[in-house]
PDB file of N, CA and C in Angstrom:
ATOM      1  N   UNK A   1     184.188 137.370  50.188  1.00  0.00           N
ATOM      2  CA  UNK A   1     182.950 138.106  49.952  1.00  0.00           C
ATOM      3  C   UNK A   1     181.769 137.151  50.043  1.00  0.00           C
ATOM      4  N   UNK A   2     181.012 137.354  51.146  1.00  0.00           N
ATOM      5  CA  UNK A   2     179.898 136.931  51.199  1.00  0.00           C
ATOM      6  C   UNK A   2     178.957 136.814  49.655  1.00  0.00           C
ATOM      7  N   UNK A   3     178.512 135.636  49.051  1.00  0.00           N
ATOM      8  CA  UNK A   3     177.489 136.306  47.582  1.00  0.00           C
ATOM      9  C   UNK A   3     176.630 136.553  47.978  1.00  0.00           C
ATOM     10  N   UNK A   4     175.821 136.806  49.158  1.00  0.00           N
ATOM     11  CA  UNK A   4     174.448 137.783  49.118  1.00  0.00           C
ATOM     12  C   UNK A   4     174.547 139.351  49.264  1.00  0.00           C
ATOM     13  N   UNK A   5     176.142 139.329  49.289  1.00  0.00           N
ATOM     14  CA  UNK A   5     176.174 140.797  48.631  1.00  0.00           C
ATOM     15  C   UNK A   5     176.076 141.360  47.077  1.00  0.00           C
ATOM     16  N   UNK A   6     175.444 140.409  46.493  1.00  0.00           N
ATOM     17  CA  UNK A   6     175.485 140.697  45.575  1.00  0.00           C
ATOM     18  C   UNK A   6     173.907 141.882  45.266  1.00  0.00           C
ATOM     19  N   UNK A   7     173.235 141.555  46.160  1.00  0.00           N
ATOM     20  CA  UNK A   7     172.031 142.514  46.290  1.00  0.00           C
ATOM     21  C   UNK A   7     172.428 143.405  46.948  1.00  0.00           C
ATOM     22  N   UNK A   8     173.548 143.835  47.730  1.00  0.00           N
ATOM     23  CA  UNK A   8     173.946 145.251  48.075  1.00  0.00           C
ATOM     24  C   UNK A   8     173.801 146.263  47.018  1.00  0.00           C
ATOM     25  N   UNK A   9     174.705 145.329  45.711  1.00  0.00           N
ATOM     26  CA  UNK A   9     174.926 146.171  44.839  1.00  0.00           C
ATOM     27  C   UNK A   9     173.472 146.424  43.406  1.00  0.00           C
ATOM     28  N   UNK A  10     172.742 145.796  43.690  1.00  0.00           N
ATOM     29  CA  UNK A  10     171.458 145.317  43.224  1.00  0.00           C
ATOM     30  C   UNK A  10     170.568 146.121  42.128  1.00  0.00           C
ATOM     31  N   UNK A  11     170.432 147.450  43.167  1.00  0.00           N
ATOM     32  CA  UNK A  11     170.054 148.913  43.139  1.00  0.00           C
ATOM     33  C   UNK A  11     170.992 149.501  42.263  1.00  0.00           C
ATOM     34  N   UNK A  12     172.378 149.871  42.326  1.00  0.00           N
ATOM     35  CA  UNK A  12     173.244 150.579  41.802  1.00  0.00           C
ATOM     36  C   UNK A  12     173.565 149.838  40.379  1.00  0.00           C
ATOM     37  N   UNK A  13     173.585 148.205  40.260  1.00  0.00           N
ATOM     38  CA  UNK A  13     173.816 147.484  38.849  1.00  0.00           C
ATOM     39  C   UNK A  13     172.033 147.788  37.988  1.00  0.00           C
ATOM     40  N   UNK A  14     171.037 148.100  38.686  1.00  0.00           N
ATOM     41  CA  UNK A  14     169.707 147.879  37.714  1.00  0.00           C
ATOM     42  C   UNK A  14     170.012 148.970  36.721  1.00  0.00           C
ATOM     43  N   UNK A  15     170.134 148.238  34.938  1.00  0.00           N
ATOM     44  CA  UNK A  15     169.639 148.979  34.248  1.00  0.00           C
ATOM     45  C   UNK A  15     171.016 149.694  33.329  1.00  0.00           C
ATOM     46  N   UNK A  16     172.073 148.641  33.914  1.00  0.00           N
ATOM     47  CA  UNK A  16     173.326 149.002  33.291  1.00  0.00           C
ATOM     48  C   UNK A  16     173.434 147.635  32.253  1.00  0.00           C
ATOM     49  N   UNK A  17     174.174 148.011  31.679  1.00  0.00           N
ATOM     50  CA  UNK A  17     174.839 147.200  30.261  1.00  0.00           C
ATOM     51  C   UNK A  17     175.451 146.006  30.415  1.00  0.00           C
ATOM     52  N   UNK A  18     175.167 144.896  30.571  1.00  0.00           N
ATOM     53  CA  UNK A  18     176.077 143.778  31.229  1.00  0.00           C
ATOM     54  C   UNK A  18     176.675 142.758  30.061  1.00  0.00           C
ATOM     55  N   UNK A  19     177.709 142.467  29.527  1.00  0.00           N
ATOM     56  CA  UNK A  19     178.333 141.509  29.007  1.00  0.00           C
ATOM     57  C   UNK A  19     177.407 140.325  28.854  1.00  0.00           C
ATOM     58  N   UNK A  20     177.648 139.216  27.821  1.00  0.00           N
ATOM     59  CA  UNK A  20     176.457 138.378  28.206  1.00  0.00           C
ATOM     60  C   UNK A  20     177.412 137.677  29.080  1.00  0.00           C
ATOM     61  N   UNK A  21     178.152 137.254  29.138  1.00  0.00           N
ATOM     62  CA  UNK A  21     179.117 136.431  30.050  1.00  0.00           C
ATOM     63  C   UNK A  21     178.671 137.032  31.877  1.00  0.00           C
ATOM     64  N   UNK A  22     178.909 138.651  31.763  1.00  0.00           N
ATOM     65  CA  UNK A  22     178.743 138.726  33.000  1.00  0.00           C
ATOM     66  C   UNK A  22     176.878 138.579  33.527  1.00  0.00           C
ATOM     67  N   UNK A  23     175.922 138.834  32.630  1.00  0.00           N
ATOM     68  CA  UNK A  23     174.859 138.749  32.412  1.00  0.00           C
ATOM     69  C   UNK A  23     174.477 137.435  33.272  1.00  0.00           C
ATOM     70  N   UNK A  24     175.333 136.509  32.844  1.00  0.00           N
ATOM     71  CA  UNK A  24     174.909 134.970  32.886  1.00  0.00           C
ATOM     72  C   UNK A  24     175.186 134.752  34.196  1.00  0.00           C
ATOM     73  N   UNK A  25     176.581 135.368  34.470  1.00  0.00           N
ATOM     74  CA  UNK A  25     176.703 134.884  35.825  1.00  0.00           C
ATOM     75  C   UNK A  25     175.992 135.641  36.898  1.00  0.00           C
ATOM     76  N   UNK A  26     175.842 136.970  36.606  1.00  0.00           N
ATOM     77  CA  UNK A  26     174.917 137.719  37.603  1.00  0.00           C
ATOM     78  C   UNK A  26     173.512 137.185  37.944  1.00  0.00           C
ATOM     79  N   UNK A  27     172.735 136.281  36.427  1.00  0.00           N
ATOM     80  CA  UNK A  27     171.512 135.931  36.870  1.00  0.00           C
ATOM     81  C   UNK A  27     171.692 134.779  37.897  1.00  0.00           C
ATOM     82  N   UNK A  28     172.677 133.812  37.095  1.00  0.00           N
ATOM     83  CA  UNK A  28     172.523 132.836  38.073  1.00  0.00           C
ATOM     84  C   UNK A  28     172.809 132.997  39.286  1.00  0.00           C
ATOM     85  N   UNK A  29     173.407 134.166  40.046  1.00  0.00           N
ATOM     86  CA  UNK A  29     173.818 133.634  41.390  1.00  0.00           C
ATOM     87  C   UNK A  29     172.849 134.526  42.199  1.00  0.00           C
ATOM     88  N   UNK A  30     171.929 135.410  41.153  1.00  0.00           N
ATOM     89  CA  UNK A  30     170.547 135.705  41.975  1.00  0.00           C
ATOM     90  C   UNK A  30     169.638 134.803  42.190  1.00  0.00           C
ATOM     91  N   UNK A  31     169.722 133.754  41.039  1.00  0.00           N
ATOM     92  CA  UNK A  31     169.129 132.491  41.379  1.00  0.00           C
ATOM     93  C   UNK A  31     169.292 131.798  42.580  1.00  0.00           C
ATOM     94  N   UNK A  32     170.191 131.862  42.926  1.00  0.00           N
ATOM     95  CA  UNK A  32     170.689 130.719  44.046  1.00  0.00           C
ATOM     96  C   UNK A  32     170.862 131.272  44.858  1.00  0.00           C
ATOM     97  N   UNK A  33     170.727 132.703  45.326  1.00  0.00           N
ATOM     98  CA  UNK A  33     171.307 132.832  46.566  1.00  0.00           C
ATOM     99  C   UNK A  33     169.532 134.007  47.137  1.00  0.00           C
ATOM    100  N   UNK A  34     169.555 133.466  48.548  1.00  0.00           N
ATOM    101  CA  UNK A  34     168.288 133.988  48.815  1.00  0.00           C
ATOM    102  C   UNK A  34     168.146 135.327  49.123  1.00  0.00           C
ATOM    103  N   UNK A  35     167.219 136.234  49.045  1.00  0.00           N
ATOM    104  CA  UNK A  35     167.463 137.742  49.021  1.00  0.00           C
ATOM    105  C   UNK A  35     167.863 137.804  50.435  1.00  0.00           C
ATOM    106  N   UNK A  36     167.851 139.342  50.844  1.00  0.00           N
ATOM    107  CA  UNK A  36     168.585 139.686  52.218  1.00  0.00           C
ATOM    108  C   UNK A  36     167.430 139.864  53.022  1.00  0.00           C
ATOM    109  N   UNK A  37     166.256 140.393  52.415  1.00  0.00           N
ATOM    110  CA  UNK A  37     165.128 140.583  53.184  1.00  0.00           C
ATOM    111  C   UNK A  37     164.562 138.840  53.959  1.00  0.00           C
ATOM    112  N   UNK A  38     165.091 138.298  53.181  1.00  0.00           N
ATOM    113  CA  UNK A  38     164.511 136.596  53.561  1.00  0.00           C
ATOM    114  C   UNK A  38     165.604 135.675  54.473  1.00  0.00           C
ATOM    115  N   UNK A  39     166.771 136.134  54.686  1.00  0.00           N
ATOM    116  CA  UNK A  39     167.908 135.408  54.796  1.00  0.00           C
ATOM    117  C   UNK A  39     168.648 136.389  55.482  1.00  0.00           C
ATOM    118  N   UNK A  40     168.675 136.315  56.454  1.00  0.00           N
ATOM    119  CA  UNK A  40     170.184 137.618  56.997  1.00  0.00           C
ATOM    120  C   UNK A  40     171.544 136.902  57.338  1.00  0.00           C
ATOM    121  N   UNK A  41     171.493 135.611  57.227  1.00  0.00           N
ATOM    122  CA  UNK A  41     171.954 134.712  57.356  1.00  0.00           C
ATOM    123  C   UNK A  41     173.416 134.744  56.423  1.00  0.00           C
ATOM    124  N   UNK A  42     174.458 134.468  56.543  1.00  0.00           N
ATOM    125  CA  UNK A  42     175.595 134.901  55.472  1.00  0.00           C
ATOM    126  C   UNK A  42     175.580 133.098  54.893  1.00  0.00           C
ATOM    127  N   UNK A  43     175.557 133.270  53.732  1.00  0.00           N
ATOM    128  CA  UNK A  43     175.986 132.121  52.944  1.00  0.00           C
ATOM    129  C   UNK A  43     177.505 131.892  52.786  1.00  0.00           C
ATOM    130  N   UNK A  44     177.638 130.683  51.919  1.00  0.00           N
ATOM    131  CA  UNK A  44     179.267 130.667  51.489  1.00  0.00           C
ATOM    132  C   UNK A  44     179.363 131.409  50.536  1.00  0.00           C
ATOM    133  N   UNK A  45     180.656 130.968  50.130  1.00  0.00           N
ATOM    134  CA  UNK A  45     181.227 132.244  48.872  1.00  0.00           C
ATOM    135  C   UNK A  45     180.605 131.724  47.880  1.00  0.00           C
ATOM    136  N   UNK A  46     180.864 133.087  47.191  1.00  0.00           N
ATOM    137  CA  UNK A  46     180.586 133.107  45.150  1.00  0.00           C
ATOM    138  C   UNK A  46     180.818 131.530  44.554  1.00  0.00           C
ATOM    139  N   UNK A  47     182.214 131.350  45.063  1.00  0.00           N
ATOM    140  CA  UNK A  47     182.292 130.045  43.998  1.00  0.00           C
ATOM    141  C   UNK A  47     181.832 128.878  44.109  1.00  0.00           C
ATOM    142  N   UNK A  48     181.062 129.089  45.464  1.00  0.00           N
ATOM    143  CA  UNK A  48     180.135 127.709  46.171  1.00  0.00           C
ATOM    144  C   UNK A  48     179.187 127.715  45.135  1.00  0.00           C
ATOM    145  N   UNK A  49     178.755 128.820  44.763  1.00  0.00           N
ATOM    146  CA  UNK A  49     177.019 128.597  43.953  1.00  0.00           C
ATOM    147  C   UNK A  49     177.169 128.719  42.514  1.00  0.00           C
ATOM    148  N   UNK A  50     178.237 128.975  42.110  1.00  0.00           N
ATOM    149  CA  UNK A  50     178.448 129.258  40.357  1.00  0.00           C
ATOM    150  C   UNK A  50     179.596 128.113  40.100  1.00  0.00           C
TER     151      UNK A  50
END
């Protein structure tokens, strides 16, 4: 899995209940990984950036 899919799901996760565990990791890998509008570019995986 590509992690800039993680903004696929972006829209559908805003505004749901997140674990702080999963919380933590969801922010950080919005941190690090560049949006899709900026980047169409596929990065490495999830476990490259967390």
């Amino acid at each position: 899995m590509s992690a800039q899919g993680i903004f696929l799901l972006y829209k559908i996760m805003e505004g749901l209940h997140l674990g702080a565990g999963s919380a933590k990791v969801y922010a950080k890998v919005r941190r690090a990984i560049p949006l899709l509008e900026e980047d169409r570019a596929l990065v490495g995986d999830l476990e490259t950036v967390t």
